[in-house]
Protein backbone atom coordinates (compact mmCIF):
# COMPACT_ATOMS: atom_id res chain seq x y z
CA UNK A 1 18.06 3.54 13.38
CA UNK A 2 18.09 4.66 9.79
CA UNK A 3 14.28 6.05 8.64
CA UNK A 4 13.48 6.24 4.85
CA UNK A 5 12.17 9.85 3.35
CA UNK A 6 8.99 10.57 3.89
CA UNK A 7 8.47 12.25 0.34
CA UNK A 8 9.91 8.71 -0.77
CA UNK A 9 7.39 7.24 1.80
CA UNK A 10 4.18 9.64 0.84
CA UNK A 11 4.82 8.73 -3.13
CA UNK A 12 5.34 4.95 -2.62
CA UNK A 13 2.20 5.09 -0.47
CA UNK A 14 -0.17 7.05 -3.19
CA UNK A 15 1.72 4.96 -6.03
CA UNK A 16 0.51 1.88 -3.76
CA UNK A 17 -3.27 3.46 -3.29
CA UNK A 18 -3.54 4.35 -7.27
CA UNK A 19 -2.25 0.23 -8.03
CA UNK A 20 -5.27 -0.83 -5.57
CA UNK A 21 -7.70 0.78 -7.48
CA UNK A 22 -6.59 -0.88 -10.82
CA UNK A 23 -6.58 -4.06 -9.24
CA UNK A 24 -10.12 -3.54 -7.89
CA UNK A 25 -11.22 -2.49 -11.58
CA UNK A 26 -9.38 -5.24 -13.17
CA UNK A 27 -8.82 -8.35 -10.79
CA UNK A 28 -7.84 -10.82 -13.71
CA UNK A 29 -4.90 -8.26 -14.79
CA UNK A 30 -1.98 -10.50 -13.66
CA UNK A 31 0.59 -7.86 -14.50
CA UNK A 32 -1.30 -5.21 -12.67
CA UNK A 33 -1.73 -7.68 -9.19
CA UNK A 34 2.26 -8.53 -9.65
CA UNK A 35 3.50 -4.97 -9.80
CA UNK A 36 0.83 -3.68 -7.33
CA UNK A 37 2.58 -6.48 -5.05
CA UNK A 38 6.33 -5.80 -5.65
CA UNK A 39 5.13 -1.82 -4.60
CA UNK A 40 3.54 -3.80 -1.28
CA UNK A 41 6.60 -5.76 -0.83
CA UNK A 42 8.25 -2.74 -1.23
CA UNK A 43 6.48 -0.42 1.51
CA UNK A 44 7.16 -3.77 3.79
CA UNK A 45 10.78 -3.60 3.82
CA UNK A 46 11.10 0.13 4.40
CA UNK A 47 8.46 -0.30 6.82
CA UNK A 48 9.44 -3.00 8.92
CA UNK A 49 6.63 -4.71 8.64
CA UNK A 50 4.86 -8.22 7.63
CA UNK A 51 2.12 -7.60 5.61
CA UNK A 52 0.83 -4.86 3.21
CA UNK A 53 -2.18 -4.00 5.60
CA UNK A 54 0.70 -3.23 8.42
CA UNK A 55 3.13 -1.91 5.94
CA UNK A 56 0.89 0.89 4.70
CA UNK A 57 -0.67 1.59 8.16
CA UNK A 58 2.73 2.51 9.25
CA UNK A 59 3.36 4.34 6.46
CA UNK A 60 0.63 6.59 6.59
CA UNK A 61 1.11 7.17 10.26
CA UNK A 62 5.09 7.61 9.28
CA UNK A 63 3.71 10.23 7.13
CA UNK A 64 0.84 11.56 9.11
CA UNK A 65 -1.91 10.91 6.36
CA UNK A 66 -3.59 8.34 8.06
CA UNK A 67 -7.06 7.40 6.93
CA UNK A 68 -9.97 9.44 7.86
CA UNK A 69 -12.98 8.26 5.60
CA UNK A 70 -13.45 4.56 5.09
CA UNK A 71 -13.48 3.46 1.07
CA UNK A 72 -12.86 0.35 -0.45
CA UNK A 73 -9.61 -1.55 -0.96
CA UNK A 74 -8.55 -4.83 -1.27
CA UNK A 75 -8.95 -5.87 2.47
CA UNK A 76 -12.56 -5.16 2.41
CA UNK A 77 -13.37 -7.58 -0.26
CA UNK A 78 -14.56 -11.26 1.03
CA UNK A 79 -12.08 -13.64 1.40
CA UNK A 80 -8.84 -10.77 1.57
């Protein structure tokens, strides 16, 4: 089974974290939301994964930064 880089992995994953944050700032932004999905779409096909929530969990255990102090994203806003 073929892995991706895990530098590739680490950067995709902070570029991912750094979109989230604009979207949270900005929610109306439509060109923001579409290119902070293609990056989620993106960590889903290396990772294997469904959705962006399992996609980046895997990633940061792939990676070993997995998350140690709760803050707010995307899934912790009603209705996500």
């Amino acid at each position: 089974m073929l892995l991706p880089d895990k530098k590739m992995i680490d950067r995709l994953l902070r570029h991912y974290r750094a979109q989230e944050r604009v979207v949270l700032a900005r929610p109306g932004d439509l060109s923001t939301r579409r290119r902070f999905e293609d990056t989620a779409y993106t960590l889903c096909v290396l990772m294997g994964e469904r959705t962006a929530r399992e996609a980046v969990h895997a990633a940061e255990r792939y990676v070993g930064t997995g998350s140690r102090a709760p803050r707010k994203t995307l899934e912790s806003l009603p209705g996500a």
